[in-house]
ModelCIF file with pLDDT and N, C-alpha, C, O atoms, coordinates in Angstrom:
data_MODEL
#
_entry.id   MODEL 
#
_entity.id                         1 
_entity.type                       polymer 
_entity.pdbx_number_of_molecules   1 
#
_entity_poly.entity_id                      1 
_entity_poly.type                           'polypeptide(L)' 
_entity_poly.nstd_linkage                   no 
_entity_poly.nstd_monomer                   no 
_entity_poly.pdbx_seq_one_letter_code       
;(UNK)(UNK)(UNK)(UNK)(UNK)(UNK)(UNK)(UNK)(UNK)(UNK)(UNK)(UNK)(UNK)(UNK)(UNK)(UNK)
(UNK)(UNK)(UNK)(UNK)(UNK)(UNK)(UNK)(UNK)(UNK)(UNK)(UNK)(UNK)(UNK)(UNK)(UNK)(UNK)
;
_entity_poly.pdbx_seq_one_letter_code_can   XXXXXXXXXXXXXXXXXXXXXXXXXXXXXXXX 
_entity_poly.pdbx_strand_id                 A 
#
loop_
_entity_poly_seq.entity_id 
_entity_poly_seq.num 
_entity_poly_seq.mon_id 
_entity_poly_seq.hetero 
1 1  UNK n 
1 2  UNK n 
1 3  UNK n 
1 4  UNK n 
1 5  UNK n 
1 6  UNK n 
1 7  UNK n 
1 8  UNK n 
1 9  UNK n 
1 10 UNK n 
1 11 UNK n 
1 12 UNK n 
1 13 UNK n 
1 14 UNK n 
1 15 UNK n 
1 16 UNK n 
1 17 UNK n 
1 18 UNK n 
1 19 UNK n 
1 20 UNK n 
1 21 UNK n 
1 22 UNK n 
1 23 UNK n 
1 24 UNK n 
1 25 UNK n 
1 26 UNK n 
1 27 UNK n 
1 28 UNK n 
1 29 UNK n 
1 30 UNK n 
1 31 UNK n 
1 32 UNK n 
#
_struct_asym.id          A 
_struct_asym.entity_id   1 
#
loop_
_ma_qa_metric.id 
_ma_qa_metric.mode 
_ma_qa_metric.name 
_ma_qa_metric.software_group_id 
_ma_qa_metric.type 
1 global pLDDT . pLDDT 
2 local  pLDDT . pLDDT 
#
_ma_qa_metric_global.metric_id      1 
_ma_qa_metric_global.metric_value   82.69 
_ma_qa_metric_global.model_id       1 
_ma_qa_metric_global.ordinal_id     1 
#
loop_
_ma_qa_metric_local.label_asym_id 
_ma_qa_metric_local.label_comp_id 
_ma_qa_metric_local.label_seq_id 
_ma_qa_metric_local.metric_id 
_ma_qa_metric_local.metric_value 
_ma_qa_metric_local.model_id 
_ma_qa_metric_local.ordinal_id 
A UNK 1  2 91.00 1 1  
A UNK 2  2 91.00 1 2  
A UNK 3  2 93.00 1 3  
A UNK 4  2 92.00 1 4  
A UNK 5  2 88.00 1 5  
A UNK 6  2 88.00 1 6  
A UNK 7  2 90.00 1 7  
A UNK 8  2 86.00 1 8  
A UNK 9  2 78.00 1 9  
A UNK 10 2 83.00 1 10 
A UNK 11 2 84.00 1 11 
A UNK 12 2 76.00 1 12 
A UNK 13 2 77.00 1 13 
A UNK 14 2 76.00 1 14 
A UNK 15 2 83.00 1 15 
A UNK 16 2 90.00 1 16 
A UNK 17 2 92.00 1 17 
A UNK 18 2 93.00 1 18 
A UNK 19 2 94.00 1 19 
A UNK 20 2 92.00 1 20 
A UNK 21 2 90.00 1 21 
A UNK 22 2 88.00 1 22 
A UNK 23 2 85.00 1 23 
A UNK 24 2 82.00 1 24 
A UNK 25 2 80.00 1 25 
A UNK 26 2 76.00 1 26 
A UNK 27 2 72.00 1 27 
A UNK 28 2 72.00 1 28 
A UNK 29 2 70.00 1 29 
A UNK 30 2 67.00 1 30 
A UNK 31 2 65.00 1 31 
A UNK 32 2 62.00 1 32 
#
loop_
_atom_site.group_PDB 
_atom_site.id 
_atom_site.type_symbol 
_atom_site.label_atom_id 
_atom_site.label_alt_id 
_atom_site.label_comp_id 
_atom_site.label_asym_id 
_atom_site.label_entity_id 
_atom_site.label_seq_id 
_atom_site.pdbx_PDB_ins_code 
_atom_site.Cartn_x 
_atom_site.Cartn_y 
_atom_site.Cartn_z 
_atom_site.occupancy 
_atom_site.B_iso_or_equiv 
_atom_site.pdbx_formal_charge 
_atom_site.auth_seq_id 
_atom_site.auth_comp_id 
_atom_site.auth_asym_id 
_atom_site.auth_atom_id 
_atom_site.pdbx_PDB_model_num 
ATOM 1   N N  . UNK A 1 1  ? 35.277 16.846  -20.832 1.00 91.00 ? 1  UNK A N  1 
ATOM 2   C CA . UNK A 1 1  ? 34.424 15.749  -20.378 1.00 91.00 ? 1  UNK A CA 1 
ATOM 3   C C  . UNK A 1 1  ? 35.223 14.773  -19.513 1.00 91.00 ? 1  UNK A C  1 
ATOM 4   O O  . UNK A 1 1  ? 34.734 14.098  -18.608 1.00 91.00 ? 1  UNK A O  1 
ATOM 5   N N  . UNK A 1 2  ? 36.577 14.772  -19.909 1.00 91.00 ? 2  UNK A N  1 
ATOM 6   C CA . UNK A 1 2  ? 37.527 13.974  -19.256 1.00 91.00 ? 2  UNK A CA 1 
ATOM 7   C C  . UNK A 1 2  ? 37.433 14.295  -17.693 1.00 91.00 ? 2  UNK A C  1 
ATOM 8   O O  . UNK A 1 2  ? 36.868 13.594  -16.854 1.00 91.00 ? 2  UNK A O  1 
ATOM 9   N N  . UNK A 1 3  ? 38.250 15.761  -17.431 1.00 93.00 ? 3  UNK A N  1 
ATOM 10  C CA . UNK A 1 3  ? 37.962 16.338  -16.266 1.00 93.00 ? 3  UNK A CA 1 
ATOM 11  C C  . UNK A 1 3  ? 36.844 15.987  -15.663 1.00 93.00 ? 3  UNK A C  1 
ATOM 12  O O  . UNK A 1 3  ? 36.962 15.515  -14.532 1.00 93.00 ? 3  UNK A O  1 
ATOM 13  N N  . UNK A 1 4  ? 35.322 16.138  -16.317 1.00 92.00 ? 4  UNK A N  1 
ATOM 14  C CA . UNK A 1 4  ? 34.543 16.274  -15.598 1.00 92.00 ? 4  UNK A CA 1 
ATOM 15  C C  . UNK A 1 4  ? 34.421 14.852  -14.424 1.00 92.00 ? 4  UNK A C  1 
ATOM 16  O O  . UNK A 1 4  ? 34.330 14.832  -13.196 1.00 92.00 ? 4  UNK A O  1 
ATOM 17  N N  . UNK A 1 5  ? 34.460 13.968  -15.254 1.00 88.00 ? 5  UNK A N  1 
ATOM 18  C CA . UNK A 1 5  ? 34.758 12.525  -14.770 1.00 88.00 ? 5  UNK A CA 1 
ATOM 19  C C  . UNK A 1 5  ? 35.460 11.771  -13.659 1.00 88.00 ? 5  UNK A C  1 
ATOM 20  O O  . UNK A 1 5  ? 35.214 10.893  -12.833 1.00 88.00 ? 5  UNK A O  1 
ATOM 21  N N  . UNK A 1 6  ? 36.653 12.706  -14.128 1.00 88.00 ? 6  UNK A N  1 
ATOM 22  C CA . UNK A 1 6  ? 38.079 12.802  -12.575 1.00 88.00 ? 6  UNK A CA 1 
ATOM 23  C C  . UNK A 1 6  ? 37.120 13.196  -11.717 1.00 88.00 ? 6  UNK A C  1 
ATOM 24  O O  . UNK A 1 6  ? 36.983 12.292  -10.892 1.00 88.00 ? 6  UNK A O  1 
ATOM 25  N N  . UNK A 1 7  ? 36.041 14.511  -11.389 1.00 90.00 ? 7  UNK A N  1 
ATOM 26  C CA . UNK A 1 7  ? 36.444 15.167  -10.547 1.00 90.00 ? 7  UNK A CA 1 
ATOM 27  C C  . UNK A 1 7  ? 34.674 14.822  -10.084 1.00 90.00 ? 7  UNK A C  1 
ATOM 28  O O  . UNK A 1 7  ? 34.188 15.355  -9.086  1.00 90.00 ? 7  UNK A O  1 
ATOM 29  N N  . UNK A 1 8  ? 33.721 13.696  -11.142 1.00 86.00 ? 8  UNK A N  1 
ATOM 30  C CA . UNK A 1 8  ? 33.004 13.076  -10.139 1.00 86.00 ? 8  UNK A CA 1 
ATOM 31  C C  . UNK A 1 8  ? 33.634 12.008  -9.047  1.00 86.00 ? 8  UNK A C  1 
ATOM 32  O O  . UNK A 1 8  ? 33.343 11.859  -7.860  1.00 86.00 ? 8  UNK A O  1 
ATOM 33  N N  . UNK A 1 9  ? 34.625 11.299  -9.886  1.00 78.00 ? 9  UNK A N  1 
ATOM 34  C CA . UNK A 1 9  ? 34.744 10.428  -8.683  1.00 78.00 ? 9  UNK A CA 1 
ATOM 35  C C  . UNK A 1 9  ? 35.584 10.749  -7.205  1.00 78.00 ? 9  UNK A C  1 
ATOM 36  O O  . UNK A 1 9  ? 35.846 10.040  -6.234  1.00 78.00 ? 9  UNK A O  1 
ATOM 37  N N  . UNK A 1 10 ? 35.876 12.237  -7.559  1.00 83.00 ? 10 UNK A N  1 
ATOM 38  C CA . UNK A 1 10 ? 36.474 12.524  -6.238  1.00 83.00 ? 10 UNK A CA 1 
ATOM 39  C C  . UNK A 1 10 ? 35.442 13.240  -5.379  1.00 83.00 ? 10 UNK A C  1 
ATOM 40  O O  . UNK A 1 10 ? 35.643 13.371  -4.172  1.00 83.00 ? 10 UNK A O  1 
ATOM 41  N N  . UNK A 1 11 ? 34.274 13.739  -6.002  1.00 84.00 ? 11 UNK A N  1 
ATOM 42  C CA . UNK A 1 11 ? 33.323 14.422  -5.132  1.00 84.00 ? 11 UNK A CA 1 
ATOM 43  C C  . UNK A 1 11 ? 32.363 13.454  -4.609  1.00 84.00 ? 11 UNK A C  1 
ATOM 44  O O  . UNK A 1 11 ? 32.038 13.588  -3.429  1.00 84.00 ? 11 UNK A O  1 
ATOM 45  N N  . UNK A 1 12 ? 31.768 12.338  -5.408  1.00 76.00 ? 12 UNK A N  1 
ATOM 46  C CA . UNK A 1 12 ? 30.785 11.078  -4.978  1.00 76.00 ? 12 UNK A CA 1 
ATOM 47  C C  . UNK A 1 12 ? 32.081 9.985   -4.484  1.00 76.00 ? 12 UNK A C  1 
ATOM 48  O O  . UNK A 1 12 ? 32.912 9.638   -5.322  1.00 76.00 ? 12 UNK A O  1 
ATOM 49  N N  . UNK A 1 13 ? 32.148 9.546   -3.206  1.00 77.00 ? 13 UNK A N  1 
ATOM 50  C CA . UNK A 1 13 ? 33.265 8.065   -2.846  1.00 77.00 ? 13 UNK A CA 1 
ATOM 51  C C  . UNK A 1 13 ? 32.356 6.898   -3.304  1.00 77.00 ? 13 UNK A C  1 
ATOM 52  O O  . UNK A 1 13 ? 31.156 6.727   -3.088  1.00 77.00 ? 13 UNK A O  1 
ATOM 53  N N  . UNK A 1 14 ? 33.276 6.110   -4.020  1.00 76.00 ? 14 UNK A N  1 
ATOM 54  C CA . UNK A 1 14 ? 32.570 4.999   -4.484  1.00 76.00 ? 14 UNK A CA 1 
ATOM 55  C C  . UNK A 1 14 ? 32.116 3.766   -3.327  1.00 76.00 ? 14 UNK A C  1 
ATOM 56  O O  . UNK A 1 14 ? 32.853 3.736   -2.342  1.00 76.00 ? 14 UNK A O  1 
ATOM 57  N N  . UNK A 1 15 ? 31.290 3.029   -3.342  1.00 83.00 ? 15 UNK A N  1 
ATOM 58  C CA . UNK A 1 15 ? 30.790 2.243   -2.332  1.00 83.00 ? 15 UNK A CA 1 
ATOM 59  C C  . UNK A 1 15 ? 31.361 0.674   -2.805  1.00 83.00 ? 15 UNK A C  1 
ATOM 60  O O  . UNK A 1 15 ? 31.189 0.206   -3.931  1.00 83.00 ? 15 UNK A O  1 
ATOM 61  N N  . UNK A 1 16 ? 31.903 0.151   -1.952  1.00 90.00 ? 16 UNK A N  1 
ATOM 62  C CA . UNK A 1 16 ? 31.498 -1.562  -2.099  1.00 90.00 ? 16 UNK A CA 1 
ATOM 63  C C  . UNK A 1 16 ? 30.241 -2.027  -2.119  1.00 90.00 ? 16 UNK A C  1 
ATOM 64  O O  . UNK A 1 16 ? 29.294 -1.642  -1.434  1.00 90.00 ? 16 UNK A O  1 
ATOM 65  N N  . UNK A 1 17 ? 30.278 -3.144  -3.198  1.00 92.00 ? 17 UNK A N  1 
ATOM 66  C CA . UNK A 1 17 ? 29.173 -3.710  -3.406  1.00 92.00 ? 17 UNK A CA 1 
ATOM 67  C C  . UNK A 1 17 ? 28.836 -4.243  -2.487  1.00 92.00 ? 17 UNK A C  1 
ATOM 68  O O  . UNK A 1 17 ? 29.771 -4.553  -1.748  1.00 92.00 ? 17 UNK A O  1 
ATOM 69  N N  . UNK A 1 18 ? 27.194 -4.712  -1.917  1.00 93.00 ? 18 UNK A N  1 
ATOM 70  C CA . UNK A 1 18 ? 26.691 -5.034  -1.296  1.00 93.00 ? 18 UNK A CA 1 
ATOM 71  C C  . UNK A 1 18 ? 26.536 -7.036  -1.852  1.00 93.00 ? 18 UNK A C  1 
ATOM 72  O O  . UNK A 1 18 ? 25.951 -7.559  -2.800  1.00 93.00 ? 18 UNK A O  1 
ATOM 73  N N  . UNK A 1 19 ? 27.454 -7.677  -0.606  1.00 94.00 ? 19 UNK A N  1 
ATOM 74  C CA . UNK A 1 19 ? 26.958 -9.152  -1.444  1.00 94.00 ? 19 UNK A CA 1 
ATOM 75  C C  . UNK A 1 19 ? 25.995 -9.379  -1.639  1.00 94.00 ? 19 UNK A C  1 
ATOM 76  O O  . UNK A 1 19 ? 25.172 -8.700  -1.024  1.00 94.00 ? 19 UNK A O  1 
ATOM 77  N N  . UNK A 1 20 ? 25.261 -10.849 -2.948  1.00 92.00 ? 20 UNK A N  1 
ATOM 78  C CA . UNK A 1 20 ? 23.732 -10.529 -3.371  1.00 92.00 ? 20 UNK A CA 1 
ATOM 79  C C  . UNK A 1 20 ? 23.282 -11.530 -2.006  1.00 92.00 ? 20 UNK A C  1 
ATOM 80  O O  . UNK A 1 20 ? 24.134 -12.197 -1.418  1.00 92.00 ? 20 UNK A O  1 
ATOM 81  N N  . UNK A 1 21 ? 22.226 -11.529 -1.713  1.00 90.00 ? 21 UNK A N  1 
ATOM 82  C CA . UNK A 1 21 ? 21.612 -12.446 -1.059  1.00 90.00 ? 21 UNK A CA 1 
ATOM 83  C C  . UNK A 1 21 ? 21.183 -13.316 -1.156  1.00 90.00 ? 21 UNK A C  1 
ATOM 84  O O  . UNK A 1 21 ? 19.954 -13.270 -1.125  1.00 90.00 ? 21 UNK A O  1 
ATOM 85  N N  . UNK A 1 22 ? 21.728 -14.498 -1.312  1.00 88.00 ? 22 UNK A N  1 
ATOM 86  C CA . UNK A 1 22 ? 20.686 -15.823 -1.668  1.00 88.00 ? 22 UNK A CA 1 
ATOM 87  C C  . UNK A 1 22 ? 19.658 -16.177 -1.589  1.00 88.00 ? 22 UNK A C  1 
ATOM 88  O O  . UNK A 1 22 ? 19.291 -16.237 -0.416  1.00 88.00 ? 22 UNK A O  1 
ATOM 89  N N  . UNK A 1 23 ? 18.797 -16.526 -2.429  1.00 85.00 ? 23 UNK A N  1 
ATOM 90  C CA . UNK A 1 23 ? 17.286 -16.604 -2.704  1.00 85.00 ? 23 UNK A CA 1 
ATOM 91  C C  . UNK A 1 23 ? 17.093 -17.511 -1.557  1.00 85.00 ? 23 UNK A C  1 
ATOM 92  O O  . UNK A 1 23 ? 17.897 -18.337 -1.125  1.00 85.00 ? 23 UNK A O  1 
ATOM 93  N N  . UNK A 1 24 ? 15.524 -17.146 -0.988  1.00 82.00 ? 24 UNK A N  1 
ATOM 94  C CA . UNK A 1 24 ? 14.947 -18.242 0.133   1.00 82.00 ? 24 UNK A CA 1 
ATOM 95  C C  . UNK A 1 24 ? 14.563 -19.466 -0.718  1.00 82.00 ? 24 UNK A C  1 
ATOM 96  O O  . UNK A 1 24 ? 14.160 -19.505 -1.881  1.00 82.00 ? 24 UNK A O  1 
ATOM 97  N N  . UNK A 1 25 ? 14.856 -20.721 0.403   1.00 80.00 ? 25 UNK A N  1 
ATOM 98  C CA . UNK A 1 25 ? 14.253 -21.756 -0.574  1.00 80.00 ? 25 UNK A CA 1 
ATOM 99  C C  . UNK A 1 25 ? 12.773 -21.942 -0.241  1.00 80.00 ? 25 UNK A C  1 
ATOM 100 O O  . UNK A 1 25 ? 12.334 -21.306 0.718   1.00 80.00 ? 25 UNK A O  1 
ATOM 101 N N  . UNK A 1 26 ? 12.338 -22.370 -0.608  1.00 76.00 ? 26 UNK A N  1 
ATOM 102 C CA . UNK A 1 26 ? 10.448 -22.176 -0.142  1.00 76.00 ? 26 UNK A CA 1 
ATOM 103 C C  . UNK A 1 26 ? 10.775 -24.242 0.254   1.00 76.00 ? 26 UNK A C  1 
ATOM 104 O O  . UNK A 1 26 ? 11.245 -25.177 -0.395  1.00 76.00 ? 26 UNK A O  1 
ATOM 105 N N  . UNK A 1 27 ? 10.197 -24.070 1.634   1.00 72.00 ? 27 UNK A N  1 
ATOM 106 C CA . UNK A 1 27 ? 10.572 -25.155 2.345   1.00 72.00 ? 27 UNK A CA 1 
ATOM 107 C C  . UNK A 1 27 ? 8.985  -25.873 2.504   1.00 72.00 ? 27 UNK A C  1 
ATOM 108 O O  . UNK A 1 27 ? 8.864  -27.071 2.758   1.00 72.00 ? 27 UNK A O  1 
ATOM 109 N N  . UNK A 1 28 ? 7.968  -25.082 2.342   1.00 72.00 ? 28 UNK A N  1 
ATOM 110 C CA . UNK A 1 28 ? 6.437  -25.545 2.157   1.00 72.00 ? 28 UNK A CA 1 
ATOM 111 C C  . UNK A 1 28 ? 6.344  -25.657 3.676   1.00 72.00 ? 28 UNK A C  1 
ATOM 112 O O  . UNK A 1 28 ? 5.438  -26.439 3.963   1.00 72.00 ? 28 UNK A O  1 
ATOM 113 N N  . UNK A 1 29 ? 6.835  -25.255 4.543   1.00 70.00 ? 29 UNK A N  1 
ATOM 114 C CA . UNK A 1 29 ? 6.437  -24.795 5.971   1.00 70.00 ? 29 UNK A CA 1 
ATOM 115 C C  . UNK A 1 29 ? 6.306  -23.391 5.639   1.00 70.00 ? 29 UNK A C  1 
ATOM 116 O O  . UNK A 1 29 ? 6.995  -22.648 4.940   1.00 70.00 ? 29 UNK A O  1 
ATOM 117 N N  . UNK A 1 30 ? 4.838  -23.144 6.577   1.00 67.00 ? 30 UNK A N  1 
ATOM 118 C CA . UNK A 1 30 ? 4.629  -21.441 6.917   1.00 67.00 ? 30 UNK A CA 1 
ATOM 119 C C  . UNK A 1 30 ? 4.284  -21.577 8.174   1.00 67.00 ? 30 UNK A C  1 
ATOM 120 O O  . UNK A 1 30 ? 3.256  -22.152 8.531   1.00 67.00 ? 30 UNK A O  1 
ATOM 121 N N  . UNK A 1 31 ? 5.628  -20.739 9.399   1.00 65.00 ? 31 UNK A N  1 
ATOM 122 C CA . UNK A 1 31 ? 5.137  -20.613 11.013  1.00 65.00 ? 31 UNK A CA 1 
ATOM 123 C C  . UNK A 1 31 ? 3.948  -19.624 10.814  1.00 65.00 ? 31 UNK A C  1 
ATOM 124 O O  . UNK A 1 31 ? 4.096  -18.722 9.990   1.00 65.00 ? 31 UNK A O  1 
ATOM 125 N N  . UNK A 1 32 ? 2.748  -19.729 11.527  1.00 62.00 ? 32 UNK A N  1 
ATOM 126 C CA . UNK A 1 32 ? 1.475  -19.067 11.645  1.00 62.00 ? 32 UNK A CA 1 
ATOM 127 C C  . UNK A 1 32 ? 1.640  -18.915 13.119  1.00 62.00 ? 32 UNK A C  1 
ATOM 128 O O  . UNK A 1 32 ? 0.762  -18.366 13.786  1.00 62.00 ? 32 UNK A O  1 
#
């Protein structure tokens, strides 16, 4: 199970996280 483990992370490359995005503030303007 050990192996198996090694030899996902050499077949899937791990990704950097994506930074989170800061929530919109709701400004009570809507452009129409």
């Amino acid at each position: 199970l050990g192996l198996i483990g090694q030899l996902l992370d050499q077949m899937v490359p791990g990704q950097k996280p994506k930074p989170p995005v800061p929530p919109k503030r709701d400004t009570g303007y809507r452009p129409i």
